[in-house]
PDB file of N, CA and C in Angstrom:
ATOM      1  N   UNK A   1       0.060 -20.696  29.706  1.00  0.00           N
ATOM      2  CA  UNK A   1      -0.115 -20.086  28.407  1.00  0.00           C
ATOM      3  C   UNK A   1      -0.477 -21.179  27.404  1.00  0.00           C
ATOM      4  N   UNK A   2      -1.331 -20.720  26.668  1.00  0.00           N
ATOM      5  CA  UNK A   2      -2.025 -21.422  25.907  1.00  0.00           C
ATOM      6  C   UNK A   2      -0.773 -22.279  24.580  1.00  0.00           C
ATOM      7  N   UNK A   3      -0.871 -23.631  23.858  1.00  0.00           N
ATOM      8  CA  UNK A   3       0.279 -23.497  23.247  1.00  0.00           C
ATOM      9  C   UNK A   3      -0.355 -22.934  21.493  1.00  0.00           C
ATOM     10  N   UNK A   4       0.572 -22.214  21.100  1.00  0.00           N
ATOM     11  CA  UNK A   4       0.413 -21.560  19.604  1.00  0.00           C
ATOM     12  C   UNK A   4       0.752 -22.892  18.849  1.00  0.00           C
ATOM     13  N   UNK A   5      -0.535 -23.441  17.660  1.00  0.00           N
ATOM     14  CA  UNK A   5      -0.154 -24.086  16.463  1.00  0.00           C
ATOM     15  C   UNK A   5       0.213 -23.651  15.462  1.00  0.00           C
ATOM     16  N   UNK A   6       0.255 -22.620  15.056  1.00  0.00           N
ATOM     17  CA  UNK A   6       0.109 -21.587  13.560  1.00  0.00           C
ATOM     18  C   UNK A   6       1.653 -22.619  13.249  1.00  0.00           C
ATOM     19  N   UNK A   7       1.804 -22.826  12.670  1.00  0.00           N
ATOM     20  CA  UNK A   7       2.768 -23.550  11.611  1.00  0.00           C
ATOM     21  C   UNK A   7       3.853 -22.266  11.263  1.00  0.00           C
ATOM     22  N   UNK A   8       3.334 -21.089  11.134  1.00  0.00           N
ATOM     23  CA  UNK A   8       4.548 -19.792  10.581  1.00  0.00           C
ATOM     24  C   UNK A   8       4.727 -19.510  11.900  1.00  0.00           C
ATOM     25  N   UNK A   9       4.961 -20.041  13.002  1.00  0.00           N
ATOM     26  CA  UNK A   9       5.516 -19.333  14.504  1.00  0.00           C
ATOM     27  C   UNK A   9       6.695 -20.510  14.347  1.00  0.00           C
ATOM     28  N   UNK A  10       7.762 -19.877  14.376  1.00  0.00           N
ATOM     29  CA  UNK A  10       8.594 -20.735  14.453  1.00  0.00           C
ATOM     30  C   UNK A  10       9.055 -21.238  15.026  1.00  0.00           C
ATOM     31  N   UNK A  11       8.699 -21.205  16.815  1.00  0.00           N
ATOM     32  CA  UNK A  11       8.875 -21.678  17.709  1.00  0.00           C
ATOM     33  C   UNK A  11       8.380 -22.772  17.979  1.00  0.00           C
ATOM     34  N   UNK A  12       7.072 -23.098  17.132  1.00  0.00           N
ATOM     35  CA  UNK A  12       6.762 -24.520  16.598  1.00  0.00           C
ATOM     36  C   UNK A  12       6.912 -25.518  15.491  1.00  0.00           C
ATOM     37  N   UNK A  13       8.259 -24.901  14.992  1.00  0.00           N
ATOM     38  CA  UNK A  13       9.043 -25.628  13.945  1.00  0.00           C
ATOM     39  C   UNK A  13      10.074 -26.459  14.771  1.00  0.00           C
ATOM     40  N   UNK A  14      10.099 -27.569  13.763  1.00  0.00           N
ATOM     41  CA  UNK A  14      11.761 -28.207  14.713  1.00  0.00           C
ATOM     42  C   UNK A  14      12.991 -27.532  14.543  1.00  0.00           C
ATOM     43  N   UNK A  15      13.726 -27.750  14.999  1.00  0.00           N
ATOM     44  CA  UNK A  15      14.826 -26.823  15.536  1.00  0.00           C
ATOM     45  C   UNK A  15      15.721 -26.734  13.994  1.00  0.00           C
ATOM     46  N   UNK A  16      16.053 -27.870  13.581  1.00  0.00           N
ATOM     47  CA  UNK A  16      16.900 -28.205  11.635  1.00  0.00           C
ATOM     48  C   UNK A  16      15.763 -27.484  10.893  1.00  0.00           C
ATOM     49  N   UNK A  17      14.585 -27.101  11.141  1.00  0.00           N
ATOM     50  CA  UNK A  17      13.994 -26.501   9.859  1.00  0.00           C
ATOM     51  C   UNK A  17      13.903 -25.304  10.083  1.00  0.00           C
ATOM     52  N   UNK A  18      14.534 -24.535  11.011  1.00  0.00           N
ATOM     53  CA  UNK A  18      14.682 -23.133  11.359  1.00  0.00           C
ATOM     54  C   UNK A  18      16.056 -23.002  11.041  1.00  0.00           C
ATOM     55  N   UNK A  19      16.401 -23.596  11.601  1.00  0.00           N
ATOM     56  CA  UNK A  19      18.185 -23.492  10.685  1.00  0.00           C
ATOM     57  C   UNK A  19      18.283 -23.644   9.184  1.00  0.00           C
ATOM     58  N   UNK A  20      17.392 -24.533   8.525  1.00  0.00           N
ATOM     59  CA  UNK A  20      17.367 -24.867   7.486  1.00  0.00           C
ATOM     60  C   UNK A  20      16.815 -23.230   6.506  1.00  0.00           C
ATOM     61  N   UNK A  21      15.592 -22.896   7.489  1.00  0.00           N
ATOM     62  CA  UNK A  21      15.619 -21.420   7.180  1.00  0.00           C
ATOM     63  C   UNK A  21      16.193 -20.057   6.881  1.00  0.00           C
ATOM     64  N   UNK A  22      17.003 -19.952   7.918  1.00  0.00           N
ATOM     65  CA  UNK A  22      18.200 -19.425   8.496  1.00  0.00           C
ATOM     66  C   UNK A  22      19.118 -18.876   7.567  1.00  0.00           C
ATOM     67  N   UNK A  23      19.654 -20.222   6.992  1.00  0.00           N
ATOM     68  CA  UNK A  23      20.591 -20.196   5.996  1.00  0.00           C
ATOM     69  C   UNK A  23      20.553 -19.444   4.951  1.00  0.00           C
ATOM     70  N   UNK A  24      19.064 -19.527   4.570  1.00  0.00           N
ATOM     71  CA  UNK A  24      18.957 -18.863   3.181  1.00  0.00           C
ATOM     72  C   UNK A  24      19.009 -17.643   3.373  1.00  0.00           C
ATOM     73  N   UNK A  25      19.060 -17.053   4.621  1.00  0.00           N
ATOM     74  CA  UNK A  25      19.622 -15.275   4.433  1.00  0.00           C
ATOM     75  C   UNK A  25      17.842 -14.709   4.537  1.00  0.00           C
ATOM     76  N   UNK A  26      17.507 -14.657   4.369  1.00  0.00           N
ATOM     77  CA  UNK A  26      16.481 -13.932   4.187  1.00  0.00           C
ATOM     78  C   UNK A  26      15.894 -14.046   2.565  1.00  0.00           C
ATOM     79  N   UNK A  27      15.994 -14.687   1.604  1.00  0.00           N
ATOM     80  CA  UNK A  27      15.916 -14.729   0.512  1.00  0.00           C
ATOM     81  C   UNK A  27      14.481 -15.725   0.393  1.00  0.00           C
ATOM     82  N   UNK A  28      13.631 -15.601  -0.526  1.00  0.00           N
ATOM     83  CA  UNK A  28      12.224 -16.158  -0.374  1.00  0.00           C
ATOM     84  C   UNK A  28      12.875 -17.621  -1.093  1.00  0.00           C
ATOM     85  N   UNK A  29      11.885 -18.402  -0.637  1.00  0.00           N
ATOM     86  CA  UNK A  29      12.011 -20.008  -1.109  1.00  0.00           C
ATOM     87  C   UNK A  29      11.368 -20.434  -2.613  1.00  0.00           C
ATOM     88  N   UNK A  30      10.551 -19.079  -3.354  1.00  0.00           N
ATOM     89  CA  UNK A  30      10.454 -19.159  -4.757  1.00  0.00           C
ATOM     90  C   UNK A  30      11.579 -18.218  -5.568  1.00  0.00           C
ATOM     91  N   UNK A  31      11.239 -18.443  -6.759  1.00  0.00           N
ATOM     92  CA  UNK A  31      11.786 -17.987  -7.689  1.00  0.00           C
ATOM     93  C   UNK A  31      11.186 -17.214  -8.759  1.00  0.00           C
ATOM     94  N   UNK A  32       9.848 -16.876  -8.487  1.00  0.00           N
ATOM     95  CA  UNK A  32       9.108 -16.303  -9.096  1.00  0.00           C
ATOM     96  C   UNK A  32       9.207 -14.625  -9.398  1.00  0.00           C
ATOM     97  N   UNK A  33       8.175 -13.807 -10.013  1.00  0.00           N
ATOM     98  CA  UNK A  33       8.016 -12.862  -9.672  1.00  0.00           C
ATOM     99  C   UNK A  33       8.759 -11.748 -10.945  1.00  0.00           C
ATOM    100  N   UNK A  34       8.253 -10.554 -10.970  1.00  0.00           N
ATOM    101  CA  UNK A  34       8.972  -9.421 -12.295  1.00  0.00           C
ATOM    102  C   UNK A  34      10.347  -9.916 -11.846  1.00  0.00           C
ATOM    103  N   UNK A  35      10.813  -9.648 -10.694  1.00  0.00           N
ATOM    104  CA  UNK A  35      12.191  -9.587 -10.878  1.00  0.00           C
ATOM    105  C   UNK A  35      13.038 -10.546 -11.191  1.00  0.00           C
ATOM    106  N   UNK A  36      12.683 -11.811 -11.437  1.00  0.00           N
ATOM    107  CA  UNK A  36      13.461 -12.798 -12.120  1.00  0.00           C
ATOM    108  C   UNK A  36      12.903 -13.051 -13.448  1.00  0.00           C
ATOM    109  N   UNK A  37      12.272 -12.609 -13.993  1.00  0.00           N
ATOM    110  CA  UNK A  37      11.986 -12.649 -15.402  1.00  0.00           C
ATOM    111  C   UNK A  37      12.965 -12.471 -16.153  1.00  0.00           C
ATOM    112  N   UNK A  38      12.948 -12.773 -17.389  1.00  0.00           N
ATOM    113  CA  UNK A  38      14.125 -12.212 -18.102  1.00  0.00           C
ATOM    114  C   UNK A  38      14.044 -10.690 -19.117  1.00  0.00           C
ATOM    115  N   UNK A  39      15.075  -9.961 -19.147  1.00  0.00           N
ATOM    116  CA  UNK A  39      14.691  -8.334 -19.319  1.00  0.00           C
ATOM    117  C   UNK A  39      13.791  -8.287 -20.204  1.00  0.00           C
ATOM    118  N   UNK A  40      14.032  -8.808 -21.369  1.00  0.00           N
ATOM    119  CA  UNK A  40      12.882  -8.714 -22.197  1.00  0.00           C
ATOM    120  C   UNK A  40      11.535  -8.415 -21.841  1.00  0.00           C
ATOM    121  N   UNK A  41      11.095  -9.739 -21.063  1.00  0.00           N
ATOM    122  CA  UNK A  41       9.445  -9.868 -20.593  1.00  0.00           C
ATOM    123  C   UNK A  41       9.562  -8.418 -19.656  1.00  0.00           C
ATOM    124  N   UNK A  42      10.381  -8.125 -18.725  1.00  0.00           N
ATOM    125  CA  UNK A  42      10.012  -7.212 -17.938  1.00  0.00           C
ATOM    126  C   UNK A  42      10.062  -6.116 -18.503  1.00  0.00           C
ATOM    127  N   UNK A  43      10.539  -5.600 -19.884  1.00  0.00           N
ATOM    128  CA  UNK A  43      10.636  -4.468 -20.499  1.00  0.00           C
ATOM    129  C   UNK A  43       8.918  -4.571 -21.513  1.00  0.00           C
ATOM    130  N   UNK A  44       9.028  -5.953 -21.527  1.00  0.00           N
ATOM    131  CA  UNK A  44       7.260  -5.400 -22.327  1.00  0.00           C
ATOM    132  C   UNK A  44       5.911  -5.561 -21.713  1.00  0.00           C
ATOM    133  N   UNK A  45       6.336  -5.867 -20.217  1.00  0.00           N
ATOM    134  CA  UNK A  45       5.741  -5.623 -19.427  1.00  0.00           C
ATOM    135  C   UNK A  45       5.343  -4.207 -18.841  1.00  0.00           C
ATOM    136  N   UNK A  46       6.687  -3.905 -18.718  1.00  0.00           N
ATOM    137  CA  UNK A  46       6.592  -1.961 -18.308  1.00  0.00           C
ATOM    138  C   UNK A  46       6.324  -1.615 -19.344  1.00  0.00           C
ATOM    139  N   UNK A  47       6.762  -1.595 -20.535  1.00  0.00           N
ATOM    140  CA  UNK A  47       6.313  -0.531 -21.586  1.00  0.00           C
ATOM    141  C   UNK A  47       4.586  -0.561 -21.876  1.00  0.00           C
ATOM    142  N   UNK A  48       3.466  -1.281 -20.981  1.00  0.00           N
ATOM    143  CA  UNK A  48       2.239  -1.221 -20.924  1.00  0.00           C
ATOM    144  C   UNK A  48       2.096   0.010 -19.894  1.00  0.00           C
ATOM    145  N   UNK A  49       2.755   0.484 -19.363  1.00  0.00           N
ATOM    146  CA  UNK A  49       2.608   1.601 -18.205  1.00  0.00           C
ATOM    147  C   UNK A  49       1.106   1.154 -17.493  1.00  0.00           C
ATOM    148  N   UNK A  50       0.704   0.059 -16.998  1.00  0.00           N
ATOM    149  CA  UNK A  50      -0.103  -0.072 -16.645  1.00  0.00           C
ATOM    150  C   UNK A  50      -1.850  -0.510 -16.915  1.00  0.00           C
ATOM    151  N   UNK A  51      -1.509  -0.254 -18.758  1.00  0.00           N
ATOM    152  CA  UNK A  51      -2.793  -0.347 -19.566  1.00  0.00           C
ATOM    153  C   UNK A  51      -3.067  -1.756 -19.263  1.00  0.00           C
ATOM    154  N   UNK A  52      -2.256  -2.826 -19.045  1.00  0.00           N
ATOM    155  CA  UNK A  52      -2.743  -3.856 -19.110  1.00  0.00           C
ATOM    156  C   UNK A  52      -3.785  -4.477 -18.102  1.00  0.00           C
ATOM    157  N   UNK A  53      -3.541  -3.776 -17.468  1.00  0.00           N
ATOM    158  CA  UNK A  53      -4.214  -4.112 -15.556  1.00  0.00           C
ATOM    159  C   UNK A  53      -5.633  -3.062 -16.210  1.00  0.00           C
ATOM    160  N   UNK A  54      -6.591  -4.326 -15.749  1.00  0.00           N
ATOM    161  CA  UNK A  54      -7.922  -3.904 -15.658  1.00  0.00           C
ATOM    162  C   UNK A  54      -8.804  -3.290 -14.819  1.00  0.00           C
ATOM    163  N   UNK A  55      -8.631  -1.621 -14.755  1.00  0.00           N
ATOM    164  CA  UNK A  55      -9.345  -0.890 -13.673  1.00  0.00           C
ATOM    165  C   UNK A  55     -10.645  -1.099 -13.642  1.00  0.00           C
ATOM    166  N   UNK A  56     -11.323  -0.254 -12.833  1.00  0.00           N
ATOM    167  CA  UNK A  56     -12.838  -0.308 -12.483  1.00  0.00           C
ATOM    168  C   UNK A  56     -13.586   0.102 -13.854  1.00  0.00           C
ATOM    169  N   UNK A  57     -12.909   1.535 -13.915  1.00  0.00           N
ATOM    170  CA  UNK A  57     -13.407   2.186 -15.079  1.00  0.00           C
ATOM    171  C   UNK A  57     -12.918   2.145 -16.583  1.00  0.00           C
ATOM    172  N   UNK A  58     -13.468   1.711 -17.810  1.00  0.00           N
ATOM    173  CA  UNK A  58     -12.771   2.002 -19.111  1.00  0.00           C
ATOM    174  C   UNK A  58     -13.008   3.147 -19.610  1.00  0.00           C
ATOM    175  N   UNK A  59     -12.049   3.815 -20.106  1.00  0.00           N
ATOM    176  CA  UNK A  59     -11.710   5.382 -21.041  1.00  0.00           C
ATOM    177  C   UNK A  59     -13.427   5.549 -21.157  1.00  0.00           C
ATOM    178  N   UNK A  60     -13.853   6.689 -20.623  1.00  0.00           N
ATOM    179  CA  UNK A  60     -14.932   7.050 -21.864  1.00  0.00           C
ATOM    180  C   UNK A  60     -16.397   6.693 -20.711  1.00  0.00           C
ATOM    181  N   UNK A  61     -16.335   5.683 -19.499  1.00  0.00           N
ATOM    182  CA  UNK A  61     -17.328   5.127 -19.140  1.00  0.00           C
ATOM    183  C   UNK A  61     -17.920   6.363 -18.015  1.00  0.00           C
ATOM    184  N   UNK A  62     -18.855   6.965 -18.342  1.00  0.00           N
ATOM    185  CA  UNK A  62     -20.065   7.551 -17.586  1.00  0.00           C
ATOM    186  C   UNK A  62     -19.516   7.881 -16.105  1.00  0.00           C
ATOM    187  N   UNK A  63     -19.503   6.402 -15.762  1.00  0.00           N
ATOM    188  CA  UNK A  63     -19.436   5.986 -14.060  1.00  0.00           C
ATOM    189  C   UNK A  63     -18.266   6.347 -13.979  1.00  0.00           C
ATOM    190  N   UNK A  64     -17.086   6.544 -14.599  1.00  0.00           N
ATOM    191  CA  UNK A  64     -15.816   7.120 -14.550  1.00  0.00           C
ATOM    192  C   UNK A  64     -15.870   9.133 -14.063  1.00  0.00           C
ATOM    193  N   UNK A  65     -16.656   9.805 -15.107  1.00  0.00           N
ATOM    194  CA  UNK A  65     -16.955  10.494 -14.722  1.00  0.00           C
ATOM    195  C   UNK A  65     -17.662  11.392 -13.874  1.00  0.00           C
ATOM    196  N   UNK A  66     -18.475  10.854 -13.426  1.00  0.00           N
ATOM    197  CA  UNK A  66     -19.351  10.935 -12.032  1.00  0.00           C
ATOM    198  C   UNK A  66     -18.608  10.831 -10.512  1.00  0.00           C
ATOM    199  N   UNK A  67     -17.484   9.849 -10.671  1.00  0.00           N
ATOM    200  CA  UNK A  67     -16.774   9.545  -9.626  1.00  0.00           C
ATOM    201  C   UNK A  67     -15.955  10.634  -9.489  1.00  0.00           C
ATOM    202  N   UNK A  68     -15.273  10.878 -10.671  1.00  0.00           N
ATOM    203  CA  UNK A  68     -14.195  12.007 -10.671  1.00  0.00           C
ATOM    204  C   UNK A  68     -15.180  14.015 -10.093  1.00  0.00           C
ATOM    205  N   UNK A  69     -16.379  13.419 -10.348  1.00  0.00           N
ATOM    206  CA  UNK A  69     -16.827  15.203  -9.858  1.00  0.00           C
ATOM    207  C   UNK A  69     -17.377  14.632  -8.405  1.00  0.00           C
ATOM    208  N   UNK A  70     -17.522  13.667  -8.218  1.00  0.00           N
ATOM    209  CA  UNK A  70     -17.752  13.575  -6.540  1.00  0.00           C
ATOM    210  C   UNK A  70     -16.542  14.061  -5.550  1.00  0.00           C
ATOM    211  N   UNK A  71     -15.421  13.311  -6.153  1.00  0.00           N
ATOM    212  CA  UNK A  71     -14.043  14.008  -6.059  1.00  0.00           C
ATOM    213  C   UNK A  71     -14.247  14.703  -4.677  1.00  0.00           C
ATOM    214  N   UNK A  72     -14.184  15.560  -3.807  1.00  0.00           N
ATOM    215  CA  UNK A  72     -13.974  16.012  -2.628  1.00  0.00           C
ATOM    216  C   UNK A  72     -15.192  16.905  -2.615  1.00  0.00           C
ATOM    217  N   UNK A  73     -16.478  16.582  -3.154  1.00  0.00           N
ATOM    218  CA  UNK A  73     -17.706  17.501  -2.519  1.00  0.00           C
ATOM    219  C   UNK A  73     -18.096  16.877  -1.578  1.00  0.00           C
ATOM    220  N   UNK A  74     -17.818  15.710  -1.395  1.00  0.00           N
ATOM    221  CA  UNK A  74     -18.424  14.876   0.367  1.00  0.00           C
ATOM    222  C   UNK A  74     -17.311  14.825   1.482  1.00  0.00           C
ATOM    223  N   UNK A  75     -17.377  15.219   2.082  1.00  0.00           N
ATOM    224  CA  UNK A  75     -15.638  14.955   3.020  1.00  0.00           C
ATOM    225  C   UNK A  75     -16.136  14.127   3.713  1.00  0.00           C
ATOM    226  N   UNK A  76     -15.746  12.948   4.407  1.00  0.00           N
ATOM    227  CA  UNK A  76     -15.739  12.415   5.612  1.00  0.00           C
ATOM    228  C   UNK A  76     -15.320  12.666   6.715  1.00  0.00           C
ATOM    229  N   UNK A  77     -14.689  14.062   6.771  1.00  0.00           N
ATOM    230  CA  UNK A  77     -14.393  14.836   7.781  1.00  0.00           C
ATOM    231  C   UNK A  77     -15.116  15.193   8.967  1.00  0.00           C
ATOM    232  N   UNK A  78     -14.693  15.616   9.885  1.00  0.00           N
ATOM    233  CA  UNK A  78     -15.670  15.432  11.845  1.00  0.00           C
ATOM    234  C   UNK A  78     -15.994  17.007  11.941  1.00  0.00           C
ATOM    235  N   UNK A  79     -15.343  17.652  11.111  1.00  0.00           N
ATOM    236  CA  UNK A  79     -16.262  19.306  11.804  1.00  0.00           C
ATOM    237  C   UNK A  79     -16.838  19.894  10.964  1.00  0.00           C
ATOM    238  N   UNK A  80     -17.894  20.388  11.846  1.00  0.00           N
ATOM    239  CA  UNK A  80     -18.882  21.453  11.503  1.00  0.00           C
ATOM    240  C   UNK A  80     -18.416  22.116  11.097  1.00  0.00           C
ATOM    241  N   UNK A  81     -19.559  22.473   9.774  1.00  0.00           N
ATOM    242  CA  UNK A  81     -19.423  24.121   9.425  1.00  0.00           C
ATOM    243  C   UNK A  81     -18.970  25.488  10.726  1.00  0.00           C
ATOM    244  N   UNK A  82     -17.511  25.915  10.410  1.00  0.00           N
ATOM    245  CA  UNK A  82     -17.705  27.321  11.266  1.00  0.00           C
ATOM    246  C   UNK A  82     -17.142  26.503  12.218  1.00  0.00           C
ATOM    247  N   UNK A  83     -16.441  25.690  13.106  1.00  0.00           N
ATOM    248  CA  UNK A  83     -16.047  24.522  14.002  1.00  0.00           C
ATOM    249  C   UNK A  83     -14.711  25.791  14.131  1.00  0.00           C
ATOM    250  N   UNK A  84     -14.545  26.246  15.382  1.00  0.00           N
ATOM    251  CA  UNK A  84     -13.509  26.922  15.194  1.00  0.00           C
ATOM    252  C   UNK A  84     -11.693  25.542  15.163  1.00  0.00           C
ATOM    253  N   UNK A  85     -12.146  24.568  15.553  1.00  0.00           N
ATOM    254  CA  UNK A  85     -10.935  23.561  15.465  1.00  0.00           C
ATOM    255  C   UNK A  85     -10.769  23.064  14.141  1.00  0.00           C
ATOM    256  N   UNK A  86     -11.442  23.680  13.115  1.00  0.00           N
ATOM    257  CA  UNK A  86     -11.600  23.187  11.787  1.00  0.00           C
ATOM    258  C   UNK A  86     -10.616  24.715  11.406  1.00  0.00           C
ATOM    259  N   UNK A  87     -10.868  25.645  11.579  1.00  0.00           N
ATOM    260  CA  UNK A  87     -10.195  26.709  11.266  1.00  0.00           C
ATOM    261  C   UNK A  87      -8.444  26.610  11.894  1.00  0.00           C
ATOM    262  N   UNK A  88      -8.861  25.993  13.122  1.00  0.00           N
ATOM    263  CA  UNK A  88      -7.421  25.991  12.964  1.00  0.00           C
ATOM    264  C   UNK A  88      -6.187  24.792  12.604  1.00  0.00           C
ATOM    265  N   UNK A  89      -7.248  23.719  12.485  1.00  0.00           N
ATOM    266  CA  UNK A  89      -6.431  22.923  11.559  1.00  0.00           C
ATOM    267  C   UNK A  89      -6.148  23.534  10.629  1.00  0.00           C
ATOM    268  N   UNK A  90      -6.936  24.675   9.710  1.00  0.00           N
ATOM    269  CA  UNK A  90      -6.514  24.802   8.267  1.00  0.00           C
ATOM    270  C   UNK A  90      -5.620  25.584   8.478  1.00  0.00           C
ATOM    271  N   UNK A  91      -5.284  26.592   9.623  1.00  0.00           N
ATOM    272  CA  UNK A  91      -4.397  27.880   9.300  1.00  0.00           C
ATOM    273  C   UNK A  91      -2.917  26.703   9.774  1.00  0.00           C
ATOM    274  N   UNK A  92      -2.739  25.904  10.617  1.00  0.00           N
ATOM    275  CA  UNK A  92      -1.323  24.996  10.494  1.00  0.00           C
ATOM    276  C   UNK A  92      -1.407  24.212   9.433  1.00  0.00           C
ATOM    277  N   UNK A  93      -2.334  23.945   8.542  1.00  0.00           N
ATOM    278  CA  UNK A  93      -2.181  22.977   7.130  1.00  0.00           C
ATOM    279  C   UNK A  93      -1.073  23.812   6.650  1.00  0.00           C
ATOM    280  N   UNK A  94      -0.408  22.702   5.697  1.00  0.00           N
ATOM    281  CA  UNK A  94       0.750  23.311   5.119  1.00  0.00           C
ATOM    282  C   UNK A  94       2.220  24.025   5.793  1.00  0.00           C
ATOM    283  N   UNK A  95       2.436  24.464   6.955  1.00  0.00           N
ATOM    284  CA  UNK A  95       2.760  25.272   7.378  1.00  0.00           C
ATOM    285  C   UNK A  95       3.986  24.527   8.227  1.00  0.00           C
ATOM    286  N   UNK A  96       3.545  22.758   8.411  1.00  0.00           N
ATOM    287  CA  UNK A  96       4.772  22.463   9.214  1.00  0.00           C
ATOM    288  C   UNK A  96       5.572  21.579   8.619  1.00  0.00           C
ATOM    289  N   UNK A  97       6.868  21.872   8.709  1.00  0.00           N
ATOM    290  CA  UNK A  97       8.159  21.087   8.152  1.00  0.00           C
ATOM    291  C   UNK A  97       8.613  19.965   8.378  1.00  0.00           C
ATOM    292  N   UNK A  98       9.638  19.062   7.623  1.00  0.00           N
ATOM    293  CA  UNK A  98      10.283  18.462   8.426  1.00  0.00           C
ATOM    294  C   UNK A  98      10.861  18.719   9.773  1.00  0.00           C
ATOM    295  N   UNK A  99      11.600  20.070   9.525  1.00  0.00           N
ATOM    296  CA  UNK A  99      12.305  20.822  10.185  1.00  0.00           C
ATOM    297  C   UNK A  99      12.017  21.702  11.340  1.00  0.00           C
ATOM    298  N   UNK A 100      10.529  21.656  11.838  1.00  0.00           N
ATOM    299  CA  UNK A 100      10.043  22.332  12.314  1.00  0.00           C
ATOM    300  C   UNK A 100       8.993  21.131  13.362  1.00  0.00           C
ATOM    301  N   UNK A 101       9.358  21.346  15.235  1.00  0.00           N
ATOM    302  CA  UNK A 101       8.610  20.578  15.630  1.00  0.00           C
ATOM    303  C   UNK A 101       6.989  21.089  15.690  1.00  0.00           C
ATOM    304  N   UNK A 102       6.723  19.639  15.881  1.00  0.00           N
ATOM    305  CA  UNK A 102       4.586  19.736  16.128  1.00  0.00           C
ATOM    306  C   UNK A 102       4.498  20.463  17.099  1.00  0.00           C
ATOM    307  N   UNK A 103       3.662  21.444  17.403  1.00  0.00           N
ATOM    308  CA  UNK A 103       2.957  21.973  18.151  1.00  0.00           C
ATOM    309  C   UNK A 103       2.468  21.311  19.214  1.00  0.00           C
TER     310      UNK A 103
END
């Protein structure tokens, strides 16, 4: 068998830096990230509900609307018009539960 270099296989770490790993529980080796911020920043962070993050489309843009009426007139779907396995996917759509095994 061929030997694995990848550096994240840890079977090619030395033995103290897997332990050294180990220790920390599972806990990441930064400190970064929303959740260590302090509440403040993360409260005026959320209170952007998202406006801040720059989508494809801005309020109002053309190409916004065009996308939204393409919306499900193209399916990428495999059956034919009239496909009787298309009919009966649709009559079990909806129809099965958690609670209820697959067919």
């Amino acid at each position: 068998m061929a030997h694995n270099t990848n550096p994240g296989n840890f079977s090619n770490r030395p033995h103290e830096e897997v332990q050294n790993i180990a220790r920390k529980g599972g806990q990441s080796s930064h400190s970064g990230g929303f959740a260590s911020m302090d509440e403040d920043k993360q409260r005026e962070i959320a209170s952007m509900g998202g406006h801040a993050s720059s989508g494809s489309f801005q309020p109002g843009d053309p190409r916004a609307r065009e996308a939204g009426h393409k919306g499900g007139q193209h399916s990428g779907g495999s059956f034919e018009p009239g496909d009787p396995r298309a009919r009966e996917a649709g009559r079990k759509g909806g129809s099965r539960t958690a609670d209820t095994p697959e067919e």
